[in-house]
N, C-alpha and C. Protein backbone atom coordinates (compact mmCIF):
# COMPACT_ATOMS: atom_id res chain seq x y z
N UNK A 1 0.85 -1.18 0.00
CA UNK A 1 0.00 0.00 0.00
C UNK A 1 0.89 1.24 0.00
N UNK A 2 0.48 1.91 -0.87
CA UNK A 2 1.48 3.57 -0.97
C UNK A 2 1.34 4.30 0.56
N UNK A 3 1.71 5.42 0.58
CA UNK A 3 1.66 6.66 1.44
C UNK A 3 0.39 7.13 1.20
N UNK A 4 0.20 7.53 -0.01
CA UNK A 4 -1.37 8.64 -0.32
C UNK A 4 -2.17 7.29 0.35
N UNK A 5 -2.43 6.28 -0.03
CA UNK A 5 -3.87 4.94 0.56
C UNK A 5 -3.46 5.23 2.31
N UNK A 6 -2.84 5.03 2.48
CA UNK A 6 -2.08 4.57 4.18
C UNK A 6 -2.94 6.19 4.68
N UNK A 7 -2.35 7.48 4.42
CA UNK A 7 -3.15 8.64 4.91
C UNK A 7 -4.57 8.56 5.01
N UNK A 8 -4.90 7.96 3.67
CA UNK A 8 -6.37 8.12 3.51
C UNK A 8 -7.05 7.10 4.43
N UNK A 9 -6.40 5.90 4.73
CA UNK A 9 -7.23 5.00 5.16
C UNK A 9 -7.01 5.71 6.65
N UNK A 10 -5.81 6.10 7.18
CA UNK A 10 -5.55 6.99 8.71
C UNK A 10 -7.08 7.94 8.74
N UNK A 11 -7.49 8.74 7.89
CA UNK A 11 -8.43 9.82 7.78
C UNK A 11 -9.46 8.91 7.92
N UNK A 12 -10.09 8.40 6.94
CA UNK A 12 -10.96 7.36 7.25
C UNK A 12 -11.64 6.71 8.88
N UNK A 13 -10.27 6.29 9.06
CA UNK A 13 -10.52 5.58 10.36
C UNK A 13 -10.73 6.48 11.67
N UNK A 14 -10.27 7.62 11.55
CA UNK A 14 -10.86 8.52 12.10
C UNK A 14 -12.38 9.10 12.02
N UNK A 15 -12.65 9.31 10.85
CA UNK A 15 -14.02 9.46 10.37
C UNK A 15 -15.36 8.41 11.04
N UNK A 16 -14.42 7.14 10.96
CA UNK A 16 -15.33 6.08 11.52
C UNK A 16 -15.50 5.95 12.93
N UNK A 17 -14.28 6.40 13.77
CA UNK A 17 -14.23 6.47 15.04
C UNK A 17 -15.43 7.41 15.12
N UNK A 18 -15.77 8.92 14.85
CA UNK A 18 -16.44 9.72 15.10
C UNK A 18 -17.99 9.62 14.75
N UNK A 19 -17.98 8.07 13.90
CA UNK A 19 -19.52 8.02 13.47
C UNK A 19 -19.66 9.07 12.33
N UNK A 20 -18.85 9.31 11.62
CA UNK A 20 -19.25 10.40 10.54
C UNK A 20 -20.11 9.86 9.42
N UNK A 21 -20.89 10.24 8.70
CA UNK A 21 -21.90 9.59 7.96
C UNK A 21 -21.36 9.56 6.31
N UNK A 22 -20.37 10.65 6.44
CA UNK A 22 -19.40 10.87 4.80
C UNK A 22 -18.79 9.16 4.39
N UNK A 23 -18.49 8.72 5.68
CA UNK A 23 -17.86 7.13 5.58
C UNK A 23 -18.88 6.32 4.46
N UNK A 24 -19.98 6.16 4.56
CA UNK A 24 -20.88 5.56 3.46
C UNK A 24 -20.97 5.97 2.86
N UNK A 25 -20.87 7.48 2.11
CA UNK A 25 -20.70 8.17 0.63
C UNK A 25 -19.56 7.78 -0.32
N UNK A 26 -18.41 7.48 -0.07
CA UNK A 26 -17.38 7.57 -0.51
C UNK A 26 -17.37 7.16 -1.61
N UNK A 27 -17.46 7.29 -2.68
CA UNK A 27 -17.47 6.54 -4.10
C UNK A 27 -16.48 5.34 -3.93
N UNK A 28 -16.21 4.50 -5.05
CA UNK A 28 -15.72 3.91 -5.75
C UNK A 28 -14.47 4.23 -5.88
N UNK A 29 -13.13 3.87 -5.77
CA UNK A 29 -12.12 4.17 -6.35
C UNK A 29 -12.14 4.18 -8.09
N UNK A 30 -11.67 4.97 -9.25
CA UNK A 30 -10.72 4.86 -10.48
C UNK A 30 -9.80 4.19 -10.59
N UNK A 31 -9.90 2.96 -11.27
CA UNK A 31 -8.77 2.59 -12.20
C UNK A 31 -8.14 3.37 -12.35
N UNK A 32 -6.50 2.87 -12.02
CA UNK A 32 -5.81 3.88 -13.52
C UNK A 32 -5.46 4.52 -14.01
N UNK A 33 -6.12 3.77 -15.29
CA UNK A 33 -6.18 3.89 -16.58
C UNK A 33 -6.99 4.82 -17.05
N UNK A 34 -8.33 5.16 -15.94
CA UNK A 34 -9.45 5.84 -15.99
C UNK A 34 -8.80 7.45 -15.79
N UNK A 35 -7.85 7.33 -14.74
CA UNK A 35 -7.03 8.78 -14.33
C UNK A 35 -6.27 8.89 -15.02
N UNK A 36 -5.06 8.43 -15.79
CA UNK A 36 -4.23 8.88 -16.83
C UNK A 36 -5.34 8.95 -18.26
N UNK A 37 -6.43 8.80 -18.47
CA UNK A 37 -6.77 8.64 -19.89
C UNK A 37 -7.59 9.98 -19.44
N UNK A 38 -8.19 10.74 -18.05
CA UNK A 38 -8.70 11.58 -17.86
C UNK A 38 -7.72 13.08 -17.63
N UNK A 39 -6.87 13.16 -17.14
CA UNK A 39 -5.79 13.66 -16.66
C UNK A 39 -4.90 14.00 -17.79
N UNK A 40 -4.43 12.81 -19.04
CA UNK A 40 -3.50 12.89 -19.92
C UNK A 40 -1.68 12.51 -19.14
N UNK A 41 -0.99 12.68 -19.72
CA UNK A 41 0.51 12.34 -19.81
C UNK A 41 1.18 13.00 -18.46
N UNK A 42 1.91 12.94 -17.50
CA UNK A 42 2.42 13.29 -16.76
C UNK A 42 1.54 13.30 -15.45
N UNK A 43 0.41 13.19 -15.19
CA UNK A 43 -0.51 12.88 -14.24
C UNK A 43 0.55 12.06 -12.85
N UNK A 44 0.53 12.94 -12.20
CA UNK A 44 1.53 12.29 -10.78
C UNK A 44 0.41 11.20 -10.64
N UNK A 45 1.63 10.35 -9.28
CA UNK A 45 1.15 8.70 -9.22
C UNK A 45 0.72 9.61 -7.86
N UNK A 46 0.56 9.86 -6.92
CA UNK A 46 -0.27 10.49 -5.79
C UNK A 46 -1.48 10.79 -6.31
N UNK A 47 -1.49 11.59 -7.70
CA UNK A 47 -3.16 11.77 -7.82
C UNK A 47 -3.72 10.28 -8.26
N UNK A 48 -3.46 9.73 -9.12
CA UNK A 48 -3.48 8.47 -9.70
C UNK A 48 -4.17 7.76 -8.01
N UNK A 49 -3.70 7.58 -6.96
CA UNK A 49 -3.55 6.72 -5.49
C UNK A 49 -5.03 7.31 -5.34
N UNK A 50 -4.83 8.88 -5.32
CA UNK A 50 -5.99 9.54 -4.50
C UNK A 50 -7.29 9.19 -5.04
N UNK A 51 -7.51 9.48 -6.34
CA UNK A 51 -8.45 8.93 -7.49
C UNK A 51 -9.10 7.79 -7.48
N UNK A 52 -7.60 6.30 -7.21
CA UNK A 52 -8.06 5.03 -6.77
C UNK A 52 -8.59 4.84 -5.93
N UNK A 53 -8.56 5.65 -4.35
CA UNK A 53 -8.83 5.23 -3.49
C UNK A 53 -10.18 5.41 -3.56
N UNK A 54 -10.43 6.27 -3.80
CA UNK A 54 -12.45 7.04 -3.79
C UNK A 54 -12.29 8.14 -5.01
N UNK A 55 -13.63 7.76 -5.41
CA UNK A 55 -13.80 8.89 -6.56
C UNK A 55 -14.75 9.58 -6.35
N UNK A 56 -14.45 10.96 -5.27
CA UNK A 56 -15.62 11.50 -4.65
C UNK A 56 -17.02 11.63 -3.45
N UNK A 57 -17.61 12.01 -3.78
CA UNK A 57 -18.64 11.76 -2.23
C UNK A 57 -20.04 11.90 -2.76
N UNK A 58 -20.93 10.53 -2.81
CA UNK A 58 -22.28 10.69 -3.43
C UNK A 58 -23.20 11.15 -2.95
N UNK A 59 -23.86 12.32 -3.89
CA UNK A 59 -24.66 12.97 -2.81
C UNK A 59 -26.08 12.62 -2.78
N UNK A 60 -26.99 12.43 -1.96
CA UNK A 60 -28.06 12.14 -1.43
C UNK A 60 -29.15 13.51 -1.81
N UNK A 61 -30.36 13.00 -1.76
CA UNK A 61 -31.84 13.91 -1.85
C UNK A 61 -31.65 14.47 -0.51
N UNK A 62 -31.71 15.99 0.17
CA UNK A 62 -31.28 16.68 1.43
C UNK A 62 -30.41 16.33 2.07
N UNK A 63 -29.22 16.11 1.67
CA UNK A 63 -27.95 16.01 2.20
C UNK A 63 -27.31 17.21 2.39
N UNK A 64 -26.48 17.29 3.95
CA UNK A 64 -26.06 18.54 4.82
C UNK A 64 -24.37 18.56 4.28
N UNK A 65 -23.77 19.61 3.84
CA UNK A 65 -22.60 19.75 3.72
C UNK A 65 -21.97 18.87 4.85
N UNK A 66 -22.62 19.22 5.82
CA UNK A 66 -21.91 18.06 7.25
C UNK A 66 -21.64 17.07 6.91
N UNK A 67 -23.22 16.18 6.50
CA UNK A 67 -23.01 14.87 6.47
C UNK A 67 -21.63 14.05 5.41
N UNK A 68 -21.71 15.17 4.32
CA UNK A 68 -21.06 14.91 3.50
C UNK A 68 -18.87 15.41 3.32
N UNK A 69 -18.94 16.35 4.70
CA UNK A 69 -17.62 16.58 4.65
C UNK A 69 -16.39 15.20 5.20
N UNK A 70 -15.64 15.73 4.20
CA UNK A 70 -14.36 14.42 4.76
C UNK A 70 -13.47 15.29 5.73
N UNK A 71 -13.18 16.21 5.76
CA UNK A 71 -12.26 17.14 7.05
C UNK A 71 -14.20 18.32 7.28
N UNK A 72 -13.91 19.13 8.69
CA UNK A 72 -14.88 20.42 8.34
C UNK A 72 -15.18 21.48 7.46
N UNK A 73 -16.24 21.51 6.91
CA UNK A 73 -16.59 21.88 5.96
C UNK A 73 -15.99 21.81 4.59
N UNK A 74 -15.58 20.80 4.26
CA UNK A 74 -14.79 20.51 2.80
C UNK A 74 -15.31 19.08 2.44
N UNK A 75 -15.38 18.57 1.16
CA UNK A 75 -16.37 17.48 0.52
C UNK A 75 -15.12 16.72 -0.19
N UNK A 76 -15.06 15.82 -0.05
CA UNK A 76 -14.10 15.15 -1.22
C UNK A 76 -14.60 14.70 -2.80
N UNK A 77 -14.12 15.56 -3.62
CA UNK A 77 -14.90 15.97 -4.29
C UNK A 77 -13.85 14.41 -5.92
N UNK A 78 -15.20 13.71 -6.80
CA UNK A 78 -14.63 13.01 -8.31
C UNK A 78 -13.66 14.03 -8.50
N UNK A 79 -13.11 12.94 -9.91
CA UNK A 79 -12.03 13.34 -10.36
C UNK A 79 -12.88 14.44 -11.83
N UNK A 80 -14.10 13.86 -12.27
CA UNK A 80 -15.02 15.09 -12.81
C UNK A 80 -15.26 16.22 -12.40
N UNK A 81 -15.68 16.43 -10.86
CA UNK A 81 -15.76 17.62 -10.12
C UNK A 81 -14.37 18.70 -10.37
N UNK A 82 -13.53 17.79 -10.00
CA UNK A 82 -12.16 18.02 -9.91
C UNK A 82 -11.68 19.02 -10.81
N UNK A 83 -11.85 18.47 -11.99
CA UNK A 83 -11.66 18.84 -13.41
C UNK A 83 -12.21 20.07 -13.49
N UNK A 84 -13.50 19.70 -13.39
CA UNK A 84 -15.18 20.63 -13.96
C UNK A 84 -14.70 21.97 -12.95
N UNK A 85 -14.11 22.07 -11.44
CA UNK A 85 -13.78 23.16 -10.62
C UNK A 85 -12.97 23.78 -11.42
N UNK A 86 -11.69 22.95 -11.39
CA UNK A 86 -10.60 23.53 -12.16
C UNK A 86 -11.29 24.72 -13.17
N UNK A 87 -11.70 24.03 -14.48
CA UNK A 87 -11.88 25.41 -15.15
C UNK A 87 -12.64 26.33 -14.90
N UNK A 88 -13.40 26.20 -14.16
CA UNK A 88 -14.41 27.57 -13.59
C UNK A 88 -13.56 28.26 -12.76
N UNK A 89 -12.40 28.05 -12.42
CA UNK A 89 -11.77 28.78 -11.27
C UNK A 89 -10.41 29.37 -12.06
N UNK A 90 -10.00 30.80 -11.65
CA UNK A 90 -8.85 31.03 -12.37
C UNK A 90 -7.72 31.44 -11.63
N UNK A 91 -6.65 30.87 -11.92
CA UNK A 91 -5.49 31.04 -10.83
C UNK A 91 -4.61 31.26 -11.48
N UNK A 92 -3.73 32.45 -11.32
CA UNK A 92 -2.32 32.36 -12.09
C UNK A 92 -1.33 31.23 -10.97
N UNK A 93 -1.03 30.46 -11.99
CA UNK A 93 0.61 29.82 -11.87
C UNK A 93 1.63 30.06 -12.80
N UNK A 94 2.43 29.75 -12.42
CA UNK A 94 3.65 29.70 -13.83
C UNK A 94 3.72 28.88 -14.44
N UNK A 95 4.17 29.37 -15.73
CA UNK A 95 4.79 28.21 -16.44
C UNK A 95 4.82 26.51 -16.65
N UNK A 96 4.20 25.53 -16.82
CA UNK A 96 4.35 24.26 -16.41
C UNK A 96 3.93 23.71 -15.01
N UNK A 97 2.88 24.46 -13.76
CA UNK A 97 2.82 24.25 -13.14
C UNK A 97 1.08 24.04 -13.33
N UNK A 98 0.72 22.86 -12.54
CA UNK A 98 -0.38 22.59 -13.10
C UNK A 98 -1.38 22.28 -11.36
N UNK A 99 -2.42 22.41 -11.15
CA UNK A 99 -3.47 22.35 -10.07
C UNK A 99 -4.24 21.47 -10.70
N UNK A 100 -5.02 20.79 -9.56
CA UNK A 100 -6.14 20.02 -9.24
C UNK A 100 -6.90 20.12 -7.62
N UNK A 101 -8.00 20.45 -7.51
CA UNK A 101 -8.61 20.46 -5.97
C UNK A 101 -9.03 18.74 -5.49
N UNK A 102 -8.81 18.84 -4.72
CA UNK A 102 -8.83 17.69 -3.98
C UNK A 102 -10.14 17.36 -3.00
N UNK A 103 -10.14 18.25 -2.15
CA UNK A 103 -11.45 18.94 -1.34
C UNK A 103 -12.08 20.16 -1.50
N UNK A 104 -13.14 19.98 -1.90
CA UNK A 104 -13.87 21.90 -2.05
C UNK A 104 -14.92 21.75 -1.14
N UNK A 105 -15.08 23.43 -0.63
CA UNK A 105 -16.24 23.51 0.35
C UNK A 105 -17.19 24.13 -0.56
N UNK A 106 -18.87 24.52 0.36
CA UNK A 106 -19.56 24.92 -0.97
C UNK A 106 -19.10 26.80 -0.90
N UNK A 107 -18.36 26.93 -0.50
CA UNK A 107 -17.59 28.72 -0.65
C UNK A 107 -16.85 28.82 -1.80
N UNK A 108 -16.38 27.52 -2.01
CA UNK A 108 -15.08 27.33 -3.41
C UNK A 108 -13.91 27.47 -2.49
N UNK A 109 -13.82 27.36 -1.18
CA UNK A 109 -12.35 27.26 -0.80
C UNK A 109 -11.84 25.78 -1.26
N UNK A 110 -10.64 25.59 -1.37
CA UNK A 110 -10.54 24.62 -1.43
C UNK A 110 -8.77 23.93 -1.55
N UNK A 111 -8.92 22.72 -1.32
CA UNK A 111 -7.17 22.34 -0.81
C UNK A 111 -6.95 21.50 -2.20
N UNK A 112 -5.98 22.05 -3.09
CA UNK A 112 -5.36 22.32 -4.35
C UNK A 112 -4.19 20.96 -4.42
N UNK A 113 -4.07 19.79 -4.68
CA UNK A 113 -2.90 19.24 -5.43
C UNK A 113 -1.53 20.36 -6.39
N UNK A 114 -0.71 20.30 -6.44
CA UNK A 114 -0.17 21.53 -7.35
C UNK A 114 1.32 21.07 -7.62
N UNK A 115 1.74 20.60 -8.64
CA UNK A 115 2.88 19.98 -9.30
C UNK A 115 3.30 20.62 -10.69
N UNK A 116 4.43 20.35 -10.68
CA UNK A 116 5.04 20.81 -11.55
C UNK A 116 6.23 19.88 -12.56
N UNK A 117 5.69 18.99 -12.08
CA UNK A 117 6.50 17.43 -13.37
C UNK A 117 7.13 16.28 -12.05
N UNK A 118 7.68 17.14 -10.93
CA UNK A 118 8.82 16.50 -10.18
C UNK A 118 8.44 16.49 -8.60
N UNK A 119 7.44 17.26 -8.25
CA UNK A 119 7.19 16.99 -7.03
C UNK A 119 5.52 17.57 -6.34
N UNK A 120 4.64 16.84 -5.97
CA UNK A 120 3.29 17.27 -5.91
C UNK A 120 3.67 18.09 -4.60
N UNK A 121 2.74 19.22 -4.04
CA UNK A 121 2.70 19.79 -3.08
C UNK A 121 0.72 19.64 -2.61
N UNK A 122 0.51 20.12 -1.59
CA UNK A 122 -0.79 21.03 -1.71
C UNK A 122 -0.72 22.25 -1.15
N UNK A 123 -1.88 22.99 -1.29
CA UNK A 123 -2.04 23.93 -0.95
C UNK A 123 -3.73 24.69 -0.51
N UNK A 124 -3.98 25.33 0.43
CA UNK A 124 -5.50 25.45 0.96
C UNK A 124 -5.70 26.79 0.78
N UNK A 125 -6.42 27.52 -0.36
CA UNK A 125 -7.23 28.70 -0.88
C UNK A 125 -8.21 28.85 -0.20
N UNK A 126 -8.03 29.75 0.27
CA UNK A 126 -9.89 29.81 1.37
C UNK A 126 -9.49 31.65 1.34
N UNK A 127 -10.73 32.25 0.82
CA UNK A 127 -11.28 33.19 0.66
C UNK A 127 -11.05 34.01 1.81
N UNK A 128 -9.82 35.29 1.57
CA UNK A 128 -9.97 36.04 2.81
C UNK A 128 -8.63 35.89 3.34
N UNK A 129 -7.57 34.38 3.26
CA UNK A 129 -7.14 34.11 4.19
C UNK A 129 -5.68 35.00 3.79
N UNK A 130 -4.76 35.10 3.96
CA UNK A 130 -3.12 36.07 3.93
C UNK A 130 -2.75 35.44 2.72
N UNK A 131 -2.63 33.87 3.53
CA UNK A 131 -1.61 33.04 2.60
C UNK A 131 -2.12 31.70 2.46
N UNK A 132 -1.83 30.98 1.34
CA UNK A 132 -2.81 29.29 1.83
C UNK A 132 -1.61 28.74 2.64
N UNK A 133 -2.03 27.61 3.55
CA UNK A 133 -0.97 26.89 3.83
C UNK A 133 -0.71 25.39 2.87
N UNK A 134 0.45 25.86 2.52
CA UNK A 134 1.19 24.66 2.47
C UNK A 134 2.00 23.57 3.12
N UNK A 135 1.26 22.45 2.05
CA UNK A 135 2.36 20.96 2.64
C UNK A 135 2.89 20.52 1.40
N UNK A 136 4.35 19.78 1.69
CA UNK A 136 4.97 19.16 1.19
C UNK A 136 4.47 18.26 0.27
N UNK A 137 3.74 17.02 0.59
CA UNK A 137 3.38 16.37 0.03
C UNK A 137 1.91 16.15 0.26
N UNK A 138 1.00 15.07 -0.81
CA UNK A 138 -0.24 15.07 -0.45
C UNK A 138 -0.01 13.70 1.00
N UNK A 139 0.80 12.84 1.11
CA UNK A 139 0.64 12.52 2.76
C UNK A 139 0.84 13.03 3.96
N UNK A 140 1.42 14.16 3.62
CA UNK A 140 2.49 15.18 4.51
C UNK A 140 0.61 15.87 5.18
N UNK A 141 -0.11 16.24 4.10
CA UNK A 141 -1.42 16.94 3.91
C UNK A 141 -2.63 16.05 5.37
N UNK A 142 -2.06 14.89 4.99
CA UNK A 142 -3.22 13.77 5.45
C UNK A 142 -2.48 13.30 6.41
N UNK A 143 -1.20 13.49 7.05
CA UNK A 143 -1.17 13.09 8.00
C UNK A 143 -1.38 14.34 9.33
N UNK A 144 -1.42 15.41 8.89
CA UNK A 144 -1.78 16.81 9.61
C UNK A 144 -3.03 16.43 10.12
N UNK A 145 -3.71 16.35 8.58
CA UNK A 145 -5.54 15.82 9.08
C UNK A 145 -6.08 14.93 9.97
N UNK A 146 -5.34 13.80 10.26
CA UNK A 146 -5.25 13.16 10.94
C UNK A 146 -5.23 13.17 12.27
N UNK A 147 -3.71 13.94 12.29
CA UNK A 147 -3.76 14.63 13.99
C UNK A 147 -4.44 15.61 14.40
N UNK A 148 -5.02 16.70 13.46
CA UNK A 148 -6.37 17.43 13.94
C UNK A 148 -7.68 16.76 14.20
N UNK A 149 -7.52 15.40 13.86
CA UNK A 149 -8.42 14.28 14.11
C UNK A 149 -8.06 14.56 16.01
N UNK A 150 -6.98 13.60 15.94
CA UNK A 150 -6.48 12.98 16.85
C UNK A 150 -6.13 14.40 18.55
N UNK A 151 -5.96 15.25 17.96
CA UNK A 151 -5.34 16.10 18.83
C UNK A 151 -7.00 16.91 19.40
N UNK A 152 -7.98 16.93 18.83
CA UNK A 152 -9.36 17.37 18.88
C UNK A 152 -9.71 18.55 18.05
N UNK A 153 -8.60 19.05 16.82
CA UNK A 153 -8.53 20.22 16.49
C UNK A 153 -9.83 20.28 15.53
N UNK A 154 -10.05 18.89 15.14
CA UNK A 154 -11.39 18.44 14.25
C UNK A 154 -12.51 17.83 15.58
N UNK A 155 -13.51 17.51 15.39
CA UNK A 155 -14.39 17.35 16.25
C UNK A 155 -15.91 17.44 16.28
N UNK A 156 -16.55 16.03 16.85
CA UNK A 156 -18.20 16.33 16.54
C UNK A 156 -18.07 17.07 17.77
N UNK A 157 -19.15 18.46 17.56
CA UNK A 157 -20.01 19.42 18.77
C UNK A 157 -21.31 18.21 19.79
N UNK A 158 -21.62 19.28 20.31
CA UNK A 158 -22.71 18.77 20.61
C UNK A 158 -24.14 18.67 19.97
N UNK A 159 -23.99 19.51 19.10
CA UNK A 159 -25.37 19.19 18.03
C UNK A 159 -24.69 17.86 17.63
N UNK A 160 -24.13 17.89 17.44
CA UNK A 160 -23.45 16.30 16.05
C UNK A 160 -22.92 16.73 14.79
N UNK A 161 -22.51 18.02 15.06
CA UNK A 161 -22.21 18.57 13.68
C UNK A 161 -20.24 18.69 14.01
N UNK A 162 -20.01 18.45 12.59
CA UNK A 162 -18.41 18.40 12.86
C UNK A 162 -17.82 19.99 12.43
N UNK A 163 -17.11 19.65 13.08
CA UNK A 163 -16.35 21.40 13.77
C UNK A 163 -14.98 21.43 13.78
N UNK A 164 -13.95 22.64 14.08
CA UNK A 164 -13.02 22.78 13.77
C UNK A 164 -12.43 24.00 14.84
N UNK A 165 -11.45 23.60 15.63
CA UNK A 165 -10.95 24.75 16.35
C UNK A 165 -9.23 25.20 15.43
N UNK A 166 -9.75 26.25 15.00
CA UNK A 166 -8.82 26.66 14.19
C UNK A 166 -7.29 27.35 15.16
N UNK A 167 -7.55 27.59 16.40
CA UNK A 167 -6.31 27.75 16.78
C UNK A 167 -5.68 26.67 17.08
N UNK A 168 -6.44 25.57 17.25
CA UNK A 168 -5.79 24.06 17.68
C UNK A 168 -5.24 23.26 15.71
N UNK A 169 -5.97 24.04 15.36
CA UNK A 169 -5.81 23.43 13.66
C UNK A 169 -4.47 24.10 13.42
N UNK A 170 -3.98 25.27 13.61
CA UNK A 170 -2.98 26.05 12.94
C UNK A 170 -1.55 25.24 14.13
N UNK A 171 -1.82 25.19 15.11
CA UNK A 171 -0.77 24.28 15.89
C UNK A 171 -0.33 22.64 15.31
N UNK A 172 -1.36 22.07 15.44
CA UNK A 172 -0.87 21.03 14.34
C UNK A 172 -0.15 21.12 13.14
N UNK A 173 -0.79 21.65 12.37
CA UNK A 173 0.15 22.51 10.66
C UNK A 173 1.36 22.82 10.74
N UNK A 174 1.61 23.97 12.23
CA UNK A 174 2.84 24.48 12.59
C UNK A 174 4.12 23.11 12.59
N UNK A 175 2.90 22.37 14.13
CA UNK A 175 4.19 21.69 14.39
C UNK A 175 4.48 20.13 13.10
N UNK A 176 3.66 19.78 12.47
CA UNK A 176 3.87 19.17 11.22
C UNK A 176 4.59 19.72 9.82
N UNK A 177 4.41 21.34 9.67
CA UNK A 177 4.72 21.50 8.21
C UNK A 177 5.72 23.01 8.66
N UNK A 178 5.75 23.53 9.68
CA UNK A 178 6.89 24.72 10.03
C UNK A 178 8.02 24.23 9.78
């Protein structure tokens, strides 16, 4: 099993600890063959993993952004979505440097795949904010998530709705990606 599956299944199992209801949405993993023939030539093997693992989050007749987030307030969104965001959204990069969203909320923030032939990064666009933060890699990404799992920085409230203490979120990040 790679790094990108191993994170995801870490996230996951968190998800399940908490009773989260996104756990039964999860699509289907992609072949592939399905992601390089969608993607084209140079398509990193991390997106390729991420793609396989689940292809998205199926949505239901009155379904709550809640029910459906994989971190707070963010959806794990097909590799169609993926795409279909991409061009509605316009971002300068340079030269040979190419994006894909990974998770979008319904604001359009959203946490960005972003490579450039030789090494994937991500990165989290959210409306308003200074700077996105960046990680290294997309496990580097998911193992943060994880410990905001683990550390309580993520968290069901007492309604049952999942939540996020963002000063406990930015400490994790720190001490993972500073």
């Amino acid at each position: 099993m790679d790094a990108v599956h191993e994170g995801l299944d870490a996230v996951r199992a968190e998800l399940v600890g908490l009773g989260r209801p996104v756990v039964a949405l999860l699509e289907p993993g992609l072949p592939a063959e399905a992601v390089h023939t969608r993607m084209g030539a140079g398509v990193p093997a991390e997106l390729v993993s991420w793609f396989g693992w689940a292809d998205g989050t199926r949505e239901e007749p009155d379904q709550l952004v809640d029910e459906a987030s994989f971190i707070p307030g963010y959806v794990l969104v097909s590799l169609a979505e993926a795409l279909e965001f991409r061009e509605e959204v316009e971002m300068d990069q340079p030269e040979g440097v190419r994006w894909l969203p990974l998770l979008v909320s319904p604001a359009a923030d959203f946490y960005a795949a972003i490579w450039d032939g030789t090494e994937v990064q991500v990165a989290s666009f959210v409306q308003g904010a200074d700077e996105p933060m960046v990680y290294a890699s997309i496990p580097l990404m998911l193992r943060t998530v994880t410990e905001s799992f683990r550390t309580g920085a993520f968290e069901v409230d007492e309604e049952g709705y999942f939540d996020m203490h963002p000063e406990l979120c930015d400490r994790v990040y720190e001490a993972l990606n500073g």
